[in-house]
PDB file of N, CA and C in Angstrom:
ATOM      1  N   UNK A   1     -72.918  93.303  57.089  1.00  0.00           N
ATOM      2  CA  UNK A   1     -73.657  92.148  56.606  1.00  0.00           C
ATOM      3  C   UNK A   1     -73.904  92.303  55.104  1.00  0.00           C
ATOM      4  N   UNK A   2     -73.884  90.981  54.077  1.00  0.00           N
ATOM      5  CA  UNK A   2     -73.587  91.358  52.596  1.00  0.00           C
ATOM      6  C   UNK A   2     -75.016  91.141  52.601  1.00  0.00           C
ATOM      7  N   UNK A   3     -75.778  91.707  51.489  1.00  0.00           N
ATOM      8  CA  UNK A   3     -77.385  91.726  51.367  1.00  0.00           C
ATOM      9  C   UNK A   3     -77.358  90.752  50.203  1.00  0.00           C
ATOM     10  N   UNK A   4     -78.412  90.136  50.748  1.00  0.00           N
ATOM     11  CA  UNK A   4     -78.951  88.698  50.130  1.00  0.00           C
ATOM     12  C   UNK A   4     -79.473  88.648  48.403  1.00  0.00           C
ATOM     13  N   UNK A   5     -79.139  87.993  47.756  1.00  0.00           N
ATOM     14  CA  UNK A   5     -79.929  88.311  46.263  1.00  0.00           C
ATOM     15  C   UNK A   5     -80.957  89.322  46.537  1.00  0.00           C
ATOM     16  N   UNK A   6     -81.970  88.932  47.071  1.00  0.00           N
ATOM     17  CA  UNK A   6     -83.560  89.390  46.994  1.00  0.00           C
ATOM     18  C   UNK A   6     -83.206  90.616  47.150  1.00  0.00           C
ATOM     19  N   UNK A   7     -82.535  91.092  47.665  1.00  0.00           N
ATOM     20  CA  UNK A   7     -82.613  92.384  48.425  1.00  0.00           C
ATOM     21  C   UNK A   7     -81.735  93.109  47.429  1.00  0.00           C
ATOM     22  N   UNK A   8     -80.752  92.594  46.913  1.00  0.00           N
ATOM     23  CA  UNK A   8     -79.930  93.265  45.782  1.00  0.00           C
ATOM     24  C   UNK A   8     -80.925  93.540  44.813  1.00  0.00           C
ATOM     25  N   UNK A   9     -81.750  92.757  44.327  1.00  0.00           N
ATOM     26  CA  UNK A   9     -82.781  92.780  43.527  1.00  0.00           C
ATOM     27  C   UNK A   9     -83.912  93.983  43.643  1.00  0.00           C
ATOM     28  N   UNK A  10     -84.668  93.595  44.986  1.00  0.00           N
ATOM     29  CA  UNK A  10     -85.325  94.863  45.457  1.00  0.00           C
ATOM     30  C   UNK A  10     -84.623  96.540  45.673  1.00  0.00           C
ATOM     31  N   UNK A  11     -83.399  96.373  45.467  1.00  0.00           N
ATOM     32  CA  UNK A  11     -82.477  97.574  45.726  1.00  0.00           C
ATOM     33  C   UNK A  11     -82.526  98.145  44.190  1.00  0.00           C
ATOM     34  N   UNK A  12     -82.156  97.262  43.217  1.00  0.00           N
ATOM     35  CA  UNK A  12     -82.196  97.888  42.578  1.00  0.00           C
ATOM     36  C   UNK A  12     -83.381  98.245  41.333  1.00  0.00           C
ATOM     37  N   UNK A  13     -84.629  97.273  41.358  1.00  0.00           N
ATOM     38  CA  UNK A  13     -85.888  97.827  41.044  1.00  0.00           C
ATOM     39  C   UNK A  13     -86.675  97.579  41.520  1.00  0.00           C
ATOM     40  N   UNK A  14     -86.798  97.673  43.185  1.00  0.00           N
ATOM     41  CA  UNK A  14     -88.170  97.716  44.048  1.00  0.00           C
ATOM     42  C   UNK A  14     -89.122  98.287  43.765  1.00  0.00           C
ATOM     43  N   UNK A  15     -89.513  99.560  43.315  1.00  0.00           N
ATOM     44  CA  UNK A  15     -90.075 100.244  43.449  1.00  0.00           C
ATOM     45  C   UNK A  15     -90.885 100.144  42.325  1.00  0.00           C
ATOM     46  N   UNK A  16     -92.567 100.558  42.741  1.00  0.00           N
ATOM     47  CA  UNK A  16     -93.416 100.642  41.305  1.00  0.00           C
ATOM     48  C   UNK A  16     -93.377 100.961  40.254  1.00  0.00           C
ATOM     49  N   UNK A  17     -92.745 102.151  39.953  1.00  0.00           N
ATOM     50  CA  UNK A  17     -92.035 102.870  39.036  1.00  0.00           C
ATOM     51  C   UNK A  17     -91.099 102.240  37.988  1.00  0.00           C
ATOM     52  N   UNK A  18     -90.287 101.626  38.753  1.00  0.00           N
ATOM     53  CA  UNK A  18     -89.296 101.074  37.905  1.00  0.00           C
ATOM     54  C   UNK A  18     -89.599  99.911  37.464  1.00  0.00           C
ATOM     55  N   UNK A  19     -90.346  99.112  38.098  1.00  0.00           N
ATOM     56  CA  UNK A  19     -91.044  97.722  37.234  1.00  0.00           C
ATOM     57  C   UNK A  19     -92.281  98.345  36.092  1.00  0.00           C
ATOM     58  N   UNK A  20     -92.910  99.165  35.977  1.00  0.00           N
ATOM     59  CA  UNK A  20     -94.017  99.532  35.667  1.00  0.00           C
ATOM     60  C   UNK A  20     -92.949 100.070  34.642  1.00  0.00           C
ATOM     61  N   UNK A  21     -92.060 100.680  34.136  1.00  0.00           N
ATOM     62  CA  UNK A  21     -91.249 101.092  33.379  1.00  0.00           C
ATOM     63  C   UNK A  21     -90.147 100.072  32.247  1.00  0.00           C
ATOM     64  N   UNK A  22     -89.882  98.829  33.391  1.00  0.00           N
ATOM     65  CA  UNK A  22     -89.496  98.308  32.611  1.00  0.00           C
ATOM     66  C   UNK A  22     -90.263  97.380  31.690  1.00  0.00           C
ATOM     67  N   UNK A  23     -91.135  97.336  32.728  1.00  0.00           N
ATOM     68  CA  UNK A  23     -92.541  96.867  31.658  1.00  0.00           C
ATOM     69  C   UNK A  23     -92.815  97.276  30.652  1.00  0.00           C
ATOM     70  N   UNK A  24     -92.938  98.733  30.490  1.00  0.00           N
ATOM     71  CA  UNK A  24     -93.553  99.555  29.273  1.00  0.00           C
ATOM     72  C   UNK A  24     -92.506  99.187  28.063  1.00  0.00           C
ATOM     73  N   UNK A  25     -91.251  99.147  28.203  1.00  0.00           N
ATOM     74  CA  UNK A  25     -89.840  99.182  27.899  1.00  0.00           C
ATOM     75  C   UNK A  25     -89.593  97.235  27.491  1.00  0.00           C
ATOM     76  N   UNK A  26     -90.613  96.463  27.829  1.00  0.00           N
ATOM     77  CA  UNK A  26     -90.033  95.324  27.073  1.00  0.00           C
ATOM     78  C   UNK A  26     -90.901  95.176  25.922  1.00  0.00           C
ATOM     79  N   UNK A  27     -92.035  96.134  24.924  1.00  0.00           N
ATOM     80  CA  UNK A  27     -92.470  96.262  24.194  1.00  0.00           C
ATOM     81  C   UNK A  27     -91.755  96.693  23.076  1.00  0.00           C
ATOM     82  N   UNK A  28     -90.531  97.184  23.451  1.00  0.00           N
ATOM     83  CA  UNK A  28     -89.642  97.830  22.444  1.00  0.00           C
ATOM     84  C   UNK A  28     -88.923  99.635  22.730  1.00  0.00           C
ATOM     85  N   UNK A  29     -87.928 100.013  22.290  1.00  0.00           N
ATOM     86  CA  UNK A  29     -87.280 101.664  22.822  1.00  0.00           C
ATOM     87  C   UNK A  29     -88.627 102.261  22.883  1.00  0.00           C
ATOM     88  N   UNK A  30     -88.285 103.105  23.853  1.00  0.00           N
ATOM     89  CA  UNK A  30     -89.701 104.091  23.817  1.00  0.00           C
ATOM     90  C   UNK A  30     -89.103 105.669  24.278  1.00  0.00           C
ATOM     91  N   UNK A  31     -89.452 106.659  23.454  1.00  0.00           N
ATOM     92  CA  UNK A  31     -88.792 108.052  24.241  1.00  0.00           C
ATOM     93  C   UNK A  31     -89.680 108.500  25.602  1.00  0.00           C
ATOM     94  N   UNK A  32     -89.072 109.766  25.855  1.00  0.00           N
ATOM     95  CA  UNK A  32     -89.227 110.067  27.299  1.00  0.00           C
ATOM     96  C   UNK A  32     -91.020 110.075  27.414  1.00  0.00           C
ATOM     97  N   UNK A  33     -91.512 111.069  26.042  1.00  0.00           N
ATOM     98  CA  UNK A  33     -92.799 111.351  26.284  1.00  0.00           C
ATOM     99  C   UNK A  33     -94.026 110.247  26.095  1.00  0.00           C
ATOM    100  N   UNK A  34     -93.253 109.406  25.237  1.00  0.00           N
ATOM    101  CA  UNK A  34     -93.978 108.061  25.325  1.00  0.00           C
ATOM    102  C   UNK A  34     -93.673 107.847  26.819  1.00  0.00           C
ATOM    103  N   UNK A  35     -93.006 107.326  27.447  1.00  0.00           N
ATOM    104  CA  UNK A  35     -93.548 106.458  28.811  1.00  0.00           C
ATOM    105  C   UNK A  35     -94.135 107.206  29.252  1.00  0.00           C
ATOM    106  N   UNK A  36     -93.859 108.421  29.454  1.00  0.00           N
ATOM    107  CA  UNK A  36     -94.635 109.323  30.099  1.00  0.00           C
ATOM    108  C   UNK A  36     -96.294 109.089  29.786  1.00  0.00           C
ATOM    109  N   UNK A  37     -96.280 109.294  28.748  1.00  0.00           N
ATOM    110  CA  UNK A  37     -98.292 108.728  28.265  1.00  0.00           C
ATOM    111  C   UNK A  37     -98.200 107.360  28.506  1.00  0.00           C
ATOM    112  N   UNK A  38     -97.581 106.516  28.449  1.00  0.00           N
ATOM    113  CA  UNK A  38     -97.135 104.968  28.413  1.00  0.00           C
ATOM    114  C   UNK A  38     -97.539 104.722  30.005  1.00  0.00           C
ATOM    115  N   UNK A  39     -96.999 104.898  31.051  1.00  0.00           N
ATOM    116  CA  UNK A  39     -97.520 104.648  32.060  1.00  0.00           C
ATOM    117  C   UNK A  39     -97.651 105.765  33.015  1.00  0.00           C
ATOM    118  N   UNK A  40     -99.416 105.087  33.798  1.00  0.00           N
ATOM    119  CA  UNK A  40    -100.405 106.038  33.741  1.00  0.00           C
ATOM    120  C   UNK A  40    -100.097 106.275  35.267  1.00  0.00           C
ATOM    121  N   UNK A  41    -100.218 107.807  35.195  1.00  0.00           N
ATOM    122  CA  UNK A  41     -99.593 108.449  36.906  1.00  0.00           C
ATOM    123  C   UNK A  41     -98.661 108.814  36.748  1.00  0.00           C
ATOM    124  N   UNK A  42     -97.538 108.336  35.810  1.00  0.00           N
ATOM    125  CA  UNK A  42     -96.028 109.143  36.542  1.00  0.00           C
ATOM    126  C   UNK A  42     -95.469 110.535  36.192  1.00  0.00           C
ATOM    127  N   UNK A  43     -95.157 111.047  37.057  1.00  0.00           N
ATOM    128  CA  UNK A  43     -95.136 112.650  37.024  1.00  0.00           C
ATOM    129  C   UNK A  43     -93.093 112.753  36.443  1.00  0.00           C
ATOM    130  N   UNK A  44     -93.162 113.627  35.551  1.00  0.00           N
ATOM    131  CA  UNK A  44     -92.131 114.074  34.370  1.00  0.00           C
ATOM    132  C   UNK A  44     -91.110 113.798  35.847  1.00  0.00           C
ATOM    133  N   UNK A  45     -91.279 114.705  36.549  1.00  0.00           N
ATOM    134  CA  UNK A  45     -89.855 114.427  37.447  1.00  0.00           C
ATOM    135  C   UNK A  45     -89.271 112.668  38.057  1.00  0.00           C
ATOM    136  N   UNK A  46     -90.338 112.484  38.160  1.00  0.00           N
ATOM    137  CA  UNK A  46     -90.595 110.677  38.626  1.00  0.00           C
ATOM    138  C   UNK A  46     -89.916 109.864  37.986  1.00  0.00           C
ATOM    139  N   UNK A  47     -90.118 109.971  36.475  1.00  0.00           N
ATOM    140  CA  UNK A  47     -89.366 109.440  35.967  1.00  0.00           C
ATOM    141  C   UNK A  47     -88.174 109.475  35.172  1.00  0.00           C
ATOM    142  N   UNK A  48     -88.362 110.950  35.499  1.00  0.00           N
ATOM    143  CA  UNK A  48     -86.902 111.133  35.175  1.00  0.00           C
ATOM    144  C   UNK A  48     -85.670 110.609  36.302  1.00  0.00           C
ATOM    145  N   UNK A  49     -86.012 110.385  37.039  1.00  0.00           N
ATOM    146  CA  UNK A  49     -84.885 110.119  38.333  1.00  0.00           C
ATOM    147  C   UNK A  49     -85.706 108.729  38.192  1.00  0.00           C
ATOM    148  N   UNK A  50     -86.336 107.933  37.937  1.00  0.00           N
ATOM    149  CA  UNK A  50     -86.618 106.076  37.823  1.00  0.00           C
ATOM    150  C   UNK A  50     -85.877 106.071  36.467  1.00  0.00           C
ATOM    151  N   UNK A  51     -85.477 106.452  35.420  1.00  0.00           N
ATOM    152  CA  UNK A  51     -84.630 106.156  34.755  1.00  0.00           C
ATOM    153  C   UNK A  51     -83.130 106.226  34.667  1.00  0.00           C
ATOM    154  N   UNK A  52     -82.904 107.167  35.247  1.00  0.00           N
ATOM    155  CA  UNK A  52     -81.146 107.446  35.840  1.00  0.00           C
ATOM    156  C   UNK A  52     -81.161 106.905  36.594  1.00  0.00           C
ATOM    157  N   UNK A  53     -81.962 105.896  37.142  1.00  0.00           N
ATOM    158  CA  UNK A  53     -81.730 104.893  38.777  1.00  0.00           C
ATOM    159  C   UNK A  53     -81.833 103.452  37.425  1.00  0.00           C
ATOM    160  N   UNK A  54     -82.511 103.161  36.687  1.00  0.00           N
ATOM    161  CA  UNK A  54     -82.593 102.390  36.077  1.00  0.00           C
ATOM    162  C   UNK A  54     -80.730 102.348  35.126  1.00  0.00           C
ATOM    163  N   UNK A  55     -80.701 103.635  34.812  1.00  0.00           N
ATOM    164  CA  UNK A  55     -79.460 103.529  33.875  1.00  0.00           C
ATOM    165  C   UNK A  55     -78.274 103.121  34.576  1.00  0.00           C
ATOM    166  N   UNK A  56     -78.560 103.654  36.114  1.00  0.00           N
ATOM    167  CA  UNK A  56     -76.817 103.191  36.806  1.00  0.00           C
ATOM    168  C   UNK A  56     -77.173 102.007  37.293  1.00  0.00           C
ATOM    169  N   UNK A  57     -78.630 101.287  36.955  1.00  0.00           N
ATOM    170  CA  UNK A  57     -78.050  99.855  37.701  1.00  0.00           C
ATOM    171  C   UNK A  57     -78.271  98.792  36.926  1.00  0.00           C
ATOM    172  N   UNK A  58     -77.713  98.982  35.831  1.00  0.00           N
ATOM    173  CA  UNK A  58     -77.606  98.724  34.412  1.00  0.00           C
ATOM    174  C   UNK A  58     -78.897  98.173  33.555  1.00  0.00           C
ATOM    175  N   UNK A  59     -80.198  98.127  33.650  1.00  0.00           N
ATOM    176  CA  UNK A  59     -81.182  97.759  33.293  1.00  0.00           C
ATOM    177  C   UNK A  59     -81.791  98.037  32.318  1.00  0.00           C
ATOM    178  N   UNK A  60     -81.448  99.639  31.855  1.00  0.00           N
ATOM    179  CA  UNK A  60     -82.230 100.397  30.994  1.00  0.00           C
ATOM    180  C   UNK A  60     -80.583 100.992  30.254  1.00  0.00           C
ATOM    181  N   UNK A  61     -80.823 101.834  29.236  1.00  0.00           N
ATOM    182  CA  UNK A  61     -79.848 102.351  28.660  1.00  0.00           C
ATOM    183  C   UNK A  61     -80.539 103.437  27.680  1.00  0.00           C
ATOM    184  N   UNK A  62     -79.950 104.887  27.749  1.00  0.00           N
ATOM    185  CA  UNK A  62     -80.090 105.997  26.935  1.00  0.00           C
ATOM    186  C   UNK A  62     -79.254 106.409  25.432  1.00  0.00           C
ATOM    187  N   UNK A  63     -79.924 106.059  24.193  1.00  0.00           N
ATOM    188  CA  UNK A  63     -79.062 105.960  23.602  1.00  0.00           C
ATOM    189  C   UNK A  63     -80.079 107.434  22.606  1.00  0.00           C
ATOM    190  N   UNK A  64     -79.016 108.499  22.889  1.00  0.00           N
ATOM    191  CA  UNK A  64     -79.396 109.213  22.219  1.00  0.00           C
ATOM    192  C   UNK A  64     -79.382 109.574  20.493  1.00  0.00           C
ATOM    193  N   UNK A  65     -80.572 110.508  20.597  1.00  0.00           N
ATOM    194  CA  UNK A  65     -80.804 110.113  18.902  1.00  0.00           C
ATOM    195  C   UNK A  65     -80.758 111.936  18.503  1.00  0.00           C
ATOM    196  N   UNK A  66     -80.902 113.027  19.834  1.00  0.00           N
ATOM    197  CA  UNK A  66     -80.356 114.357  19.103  1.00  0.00           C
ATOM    198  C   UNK A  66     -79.621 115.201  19.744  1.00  0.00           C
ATOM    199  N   UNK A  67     -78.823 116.315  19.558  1.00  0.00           N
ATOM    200  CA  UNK A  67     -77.999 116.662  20.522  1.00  0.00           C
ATOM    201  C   UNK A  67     -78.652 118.118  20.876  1.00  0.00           C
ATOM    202  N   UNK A  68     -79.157 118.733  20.303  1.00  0.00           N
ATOM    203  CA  UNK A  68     -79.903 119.765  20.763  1.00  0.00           C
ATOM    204  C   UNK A  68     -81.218 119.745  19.934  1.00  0.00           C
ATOM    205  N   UNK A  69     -81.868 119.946  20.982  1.00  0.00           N
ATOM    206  CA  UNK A  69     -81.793 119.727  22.734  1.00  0.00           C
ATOM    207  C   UNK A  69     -81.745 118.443  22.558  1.00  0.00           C
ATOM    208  N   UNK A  70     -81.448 117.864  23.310  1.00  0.00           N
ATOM    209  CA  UNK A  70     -80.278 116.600  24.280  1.00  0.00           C
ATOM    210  C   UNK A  70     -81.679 115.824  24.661  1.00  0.00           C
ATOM    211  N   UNK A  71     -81.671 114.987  23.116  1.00  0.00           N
ATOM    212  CA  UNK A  71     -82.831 113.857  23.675  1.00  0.00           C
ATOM    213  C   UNK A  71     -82.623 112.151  23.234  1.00  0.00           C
ATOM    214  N   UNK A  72     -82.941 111.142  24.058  1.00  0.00           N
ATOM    215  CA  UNK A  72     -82.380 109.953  24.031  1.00  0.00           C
ATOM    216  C   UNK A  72     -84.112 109.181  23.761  1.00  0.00           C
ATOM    217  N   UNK A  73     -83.792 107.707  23.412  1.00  0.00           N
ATOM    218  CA  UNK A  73     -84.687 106.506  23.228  1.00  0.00           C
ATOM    219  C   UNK A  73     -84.007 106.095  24.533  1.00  0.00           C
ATOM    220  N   UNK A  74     -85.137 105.097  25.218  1.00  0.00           N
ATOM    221  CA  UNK A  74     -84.645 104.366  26.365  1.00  0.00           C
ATOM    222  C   UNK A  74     -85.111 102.774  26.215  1.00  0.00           C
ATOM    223  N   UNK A  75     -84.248 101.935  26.168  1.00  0.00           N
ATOM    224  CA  UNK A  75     -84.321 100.849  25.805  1.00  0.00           C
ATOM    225  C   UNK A  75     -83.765  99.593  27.320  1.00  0.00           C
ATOM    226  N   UNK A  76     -84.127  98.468  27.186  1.00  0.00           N
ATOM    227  CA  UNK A  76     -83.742  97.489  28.152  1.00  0.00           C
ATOM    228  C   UNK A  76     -82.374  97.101  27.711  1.00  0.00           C
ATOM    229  N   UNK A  77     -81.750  96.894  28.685  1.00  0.00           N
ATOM    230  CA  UNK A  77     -80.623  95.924  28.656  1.00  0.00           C
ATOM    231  C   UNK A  77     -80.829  94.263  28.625  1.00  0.00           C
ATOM    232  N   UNK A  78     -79.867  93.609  28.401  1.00  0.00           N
ATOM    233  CA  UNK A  78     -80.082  92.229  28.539  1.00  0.00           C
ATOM    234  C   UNK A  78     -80.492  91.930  29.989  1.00  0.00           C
ATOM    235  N   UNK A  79     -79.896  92.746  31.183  1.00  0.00           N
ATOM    236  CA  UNK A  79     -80.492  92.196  32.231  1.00  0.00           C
ATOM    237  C   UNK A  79     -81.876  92.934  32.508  1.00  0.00           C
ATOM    238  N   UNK A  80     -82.342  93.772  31.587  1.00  0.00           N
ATOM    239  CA  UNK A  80     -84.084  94.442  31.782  1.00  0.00           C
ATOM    240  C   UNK A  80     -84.395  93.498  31.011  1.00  0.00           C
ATOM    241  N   UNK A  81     -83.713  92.991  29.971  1.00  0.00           N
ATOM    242  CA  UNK A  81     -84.902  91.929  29.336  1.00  0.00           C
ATOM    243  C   UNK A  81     -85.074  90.409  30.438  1.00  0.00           C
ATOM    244  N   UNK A  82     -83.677  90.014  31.251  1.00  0.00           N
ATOM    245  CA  UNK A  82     -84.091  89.093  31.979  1.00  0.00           C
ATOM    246  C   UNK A  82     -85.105  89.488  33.044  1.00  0.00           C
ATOM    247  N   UNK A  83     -85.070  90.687  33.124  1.00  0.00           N
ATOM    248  CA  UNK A  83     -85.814  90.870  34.500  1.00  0.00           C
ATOM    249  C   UNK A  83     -87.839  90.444  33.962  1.00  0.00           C
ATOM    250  N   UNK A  84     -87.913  90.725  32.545  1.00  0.00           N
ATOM    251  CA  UNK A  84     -88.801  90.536  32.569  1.00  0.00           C
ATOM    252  C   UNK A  84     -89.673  89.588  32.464  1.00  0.00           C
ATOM    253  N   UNK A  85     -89.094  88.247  32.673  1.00  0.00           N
ATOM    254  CA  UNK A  85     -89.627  87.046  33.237  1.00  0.00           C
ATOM    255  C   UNK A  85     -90.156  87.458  34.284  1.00  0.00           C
ATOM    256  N   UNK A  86     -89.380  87.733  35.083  1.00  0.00           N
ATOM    257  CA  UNK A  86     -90.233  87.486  36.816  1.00  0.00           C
ATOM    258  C   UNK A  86     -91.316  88.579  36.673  1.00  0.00           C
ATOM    259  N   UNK A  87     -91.176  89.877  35.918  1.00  0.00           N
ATOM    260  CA  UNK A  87     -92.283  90.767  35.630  1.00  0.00           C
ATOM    261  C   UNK A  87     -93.659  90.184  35.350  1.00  0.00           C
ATOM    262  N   UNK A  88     -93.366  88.978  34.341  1.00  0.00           N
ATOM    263  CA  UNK A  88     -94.666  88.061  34.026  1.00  0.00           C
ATOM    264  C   UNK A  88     -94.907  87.365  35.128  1.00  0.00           C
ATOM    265  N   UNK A  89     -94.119  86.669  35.884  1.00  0.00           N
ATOM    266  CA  UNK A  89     -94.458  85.671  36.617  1.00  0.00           C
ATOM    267  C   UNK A  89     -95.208  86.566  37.833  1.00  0.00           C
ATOM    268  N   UNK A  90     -94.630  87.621  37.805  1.00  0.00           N
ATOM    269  CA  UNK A  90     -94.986  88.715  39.124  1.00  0.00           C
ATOM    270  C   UNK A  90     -96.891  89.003  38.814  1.00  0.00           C
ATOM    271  N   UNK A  91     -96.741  89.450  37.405  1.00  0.00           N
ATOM    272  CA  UNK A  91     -98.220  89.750  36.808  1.00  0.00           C
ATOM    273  C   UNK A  91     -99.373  88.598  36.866  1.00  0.00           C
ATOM    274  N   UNK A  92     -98.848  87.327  36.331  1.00  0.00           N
ATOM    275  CA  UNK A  92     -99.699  86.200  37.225  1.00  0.00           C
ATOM    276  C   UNK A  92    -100.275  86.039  38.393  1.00  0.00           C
ATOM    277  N   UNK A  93     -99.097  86.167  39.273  1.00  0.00           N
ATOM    278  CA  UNK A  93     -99.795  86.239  40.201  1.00  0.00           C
ATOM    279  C   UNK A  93    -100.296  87.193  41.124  1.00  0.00           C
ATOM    280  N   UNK A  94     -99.859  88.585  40.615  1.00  0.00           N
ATOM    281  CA  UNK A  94    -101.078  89.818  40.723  1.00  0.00           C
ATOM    282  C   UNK A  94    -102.822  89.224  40.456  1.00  0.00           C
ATOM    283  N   UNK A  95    -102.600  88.796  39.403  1.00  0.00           N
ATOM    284  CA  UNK A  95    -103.991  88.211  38.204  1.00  0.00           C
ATOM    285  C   UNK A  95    -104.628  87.327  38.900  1.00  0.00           C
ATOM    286  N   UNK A  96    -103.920  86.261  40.072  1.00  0.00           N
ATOM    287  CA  UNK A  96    -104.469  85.560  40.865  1.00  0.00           C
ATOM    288  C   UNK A  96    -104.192  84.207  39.773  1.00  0.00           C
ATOM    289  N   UNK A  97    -103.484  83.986  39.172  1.00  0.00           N
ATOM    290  CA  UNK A  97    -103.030  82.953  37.920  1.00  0.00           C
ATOM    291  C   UNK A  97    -102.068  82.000  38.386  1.00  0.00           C
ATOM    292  N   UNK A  98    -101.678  81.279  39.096  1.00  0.00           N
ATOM    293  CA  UNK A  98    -101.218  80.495  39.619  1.00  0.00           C
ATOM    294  C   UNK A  98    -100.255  79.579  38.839  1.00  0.00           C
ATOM    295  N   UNK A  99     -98.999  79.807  38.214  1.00  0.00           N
ATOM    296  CA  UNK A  99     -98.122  78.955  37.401  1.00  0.00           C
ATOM    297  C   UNK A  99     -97.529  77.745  37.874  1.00  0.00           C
ATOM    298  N   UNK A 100     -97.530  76.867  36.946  1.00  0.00           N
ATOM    299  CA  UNK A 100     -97.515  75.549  37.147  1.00  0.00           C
ATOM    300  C   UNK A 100     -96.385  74.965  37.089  1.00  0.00           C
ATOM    301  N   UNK A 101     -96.069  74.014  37.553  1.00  0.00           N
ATOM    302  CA  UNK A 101     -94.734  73.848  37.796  1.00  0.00           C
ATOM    303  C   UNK A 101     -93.896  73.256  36.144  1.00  0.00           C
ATOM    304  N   UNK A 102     -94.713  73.009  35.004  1.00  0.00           N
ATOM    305  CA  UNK A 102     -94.063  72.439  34.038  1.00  0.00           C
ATOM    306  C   UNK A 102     -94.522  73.726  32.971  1.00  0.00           C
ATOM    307  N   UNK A 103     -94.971  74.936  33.404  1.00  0.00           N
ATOM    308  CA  UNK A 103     -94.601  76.223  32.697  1.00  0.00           C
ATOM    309  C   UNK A 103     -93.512  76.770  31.837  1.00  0.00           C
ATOM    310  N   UNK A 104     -92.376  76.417  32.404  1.00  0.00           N
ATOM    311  CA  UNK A 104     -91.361  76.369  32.534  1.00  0.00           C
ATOM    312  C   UNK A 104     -90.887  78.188  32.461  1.00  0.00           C
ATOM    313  N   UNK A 105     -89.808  78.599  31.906  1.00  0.00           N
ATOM    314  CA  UNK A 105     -89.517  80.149  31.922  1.00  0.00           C
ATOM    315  C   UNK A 105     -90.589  80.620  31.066  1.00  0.00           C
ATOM    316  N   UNK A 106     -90.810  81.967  31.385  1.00  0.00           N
ATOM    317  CA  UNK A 106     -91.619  82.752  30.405  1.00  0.00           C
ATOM    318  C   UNK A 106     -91.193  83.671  29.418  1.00  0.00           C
ATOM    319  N   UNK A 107     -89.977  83.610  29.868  1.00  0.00           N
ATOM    320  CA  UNK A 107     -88.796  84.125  29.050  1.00  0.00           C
ATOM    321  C   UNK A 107     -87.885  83.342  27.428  1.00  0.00           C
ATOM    322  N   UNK A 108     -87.610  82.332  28.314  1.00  0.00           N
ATOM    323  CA  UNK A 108     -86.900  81.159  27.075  1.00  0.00           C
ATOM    324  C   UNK A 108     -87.603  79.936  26.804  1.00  0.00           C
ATOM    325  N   UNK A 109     -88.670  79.461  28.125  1.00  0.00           N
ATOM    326  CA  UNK A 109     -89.420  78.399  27.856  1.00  0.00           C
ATOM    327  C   UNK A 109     -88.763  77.191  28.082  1.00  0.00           C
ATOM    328  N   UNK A 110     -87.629  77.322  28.585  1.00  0.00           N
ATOM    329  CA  UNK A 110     -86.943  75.986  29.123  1.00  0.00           C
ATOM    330  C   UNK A 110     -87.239  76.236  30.968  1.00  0.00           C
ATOM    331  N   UNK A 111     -87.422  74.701  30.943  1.00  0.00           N
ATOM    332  CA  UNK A 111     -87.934  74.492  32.932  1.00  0.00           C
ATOM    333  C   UNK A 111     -87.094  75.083  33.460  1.00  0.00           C
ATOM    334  N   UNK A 112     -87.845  75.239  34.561  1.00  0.00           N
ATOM    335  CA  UNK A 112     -87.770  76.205  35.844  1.00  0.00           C
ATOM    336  C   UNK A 112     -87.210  75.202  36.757  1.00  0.00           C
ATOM    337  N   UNK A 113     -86.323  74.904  37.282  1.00  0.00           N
ATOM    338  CA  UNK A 113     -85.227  74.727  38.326  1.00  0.00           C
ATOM    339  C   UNK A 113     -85.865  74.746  39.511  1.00  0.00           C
ATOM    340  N   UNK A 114     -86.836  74.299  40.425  1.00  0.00           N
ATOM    341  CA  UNK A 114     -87.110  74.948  41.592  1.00  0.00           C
ATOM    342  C   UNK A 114     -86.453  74.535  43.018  1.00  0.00           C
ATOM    343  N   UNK A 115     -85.378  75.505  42.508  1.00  0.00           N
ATOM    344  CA  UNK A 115     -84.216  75.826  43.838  1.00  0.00           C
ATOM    345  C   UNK A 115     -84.113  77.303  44.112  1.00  0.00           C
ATOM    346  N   UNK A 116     -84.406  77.673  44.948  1.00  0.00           N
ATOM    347  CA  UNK A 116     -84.061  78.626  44.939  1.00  0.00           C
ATOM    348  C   UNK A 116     -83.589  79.303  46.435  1.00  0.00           C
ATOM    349  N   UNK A 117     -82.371  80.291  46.786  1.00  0.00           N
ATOM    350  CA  UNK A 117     -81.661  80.411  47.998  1.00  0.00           C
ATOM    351  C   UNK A 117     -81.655  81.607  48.210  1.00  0.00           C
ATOM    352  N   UNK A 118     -81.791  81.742  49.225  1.00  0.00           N
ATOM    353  CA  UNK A 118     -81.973  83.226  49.658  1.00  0.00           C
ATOM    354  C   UNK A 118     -80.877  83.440  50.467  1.00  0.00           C
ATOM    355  N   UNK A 119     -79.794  83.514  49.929  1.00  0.00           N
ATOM    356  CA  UNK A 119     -78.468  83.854  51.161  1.00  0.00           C
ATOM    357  C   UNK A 119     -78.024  85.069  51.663  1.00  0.00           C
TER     358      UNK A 119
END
């Protein structure tokens, strides 16, 4: 059975970690020890494996800046920067903020389409 958008979606940043990351990460590159102080709880190993899960599913990207020792900036991709619309829209309605239907994207600011298929 082929898995449905949503689930492609949730597959590849379900998890708290990795939204809470790409979050930190649409503020601008941030190195390892910044997110690390950047968002609060995650333990060095944690995110080291939420970012190599982020890098192979193309969202995030390591673009290193020394070679010894072997350290990178971690920055969004175009599809971490799309993702972070729904990050806002997600945070709304965490907030209990209820978006309106002539909101439109929070991203580009052109209307929101409301179709949406879950196949």
């Amino acid at each position: 059975m082929r898995a449905t958008p949503l689930q492609s979606a949730v597959h590849r940043v379900g998890d708290r970690w990795a939204l809470l990351l790409v979050e930190a990460l649409l503020g601008g590159p941030r190195r390892f020890n910044e997110l690390l102080e950047g968002v609060e709880g995650i333990a060095p190993n944690v995110l080291t494996q939420r970012l190599r899960h982020l890098e192979r599913e193309g969202v995030v990207v390591a673009v290193p800046y020394s070679r010894r020792p072997p350290r990178a900036v971690y920055e969004l991709t175009a599809a971490g920067h799309d993702l972070g619309g729904a990050l806002r829209l997600l945070a709304r309605w965490g907030a209990g903020t209820p978006s309106a239907p002539d909101d439109g994207c929070p991203t580009c600011g052109q209307p929101v389409v409301e179709e949406i298929t879950f196949l």
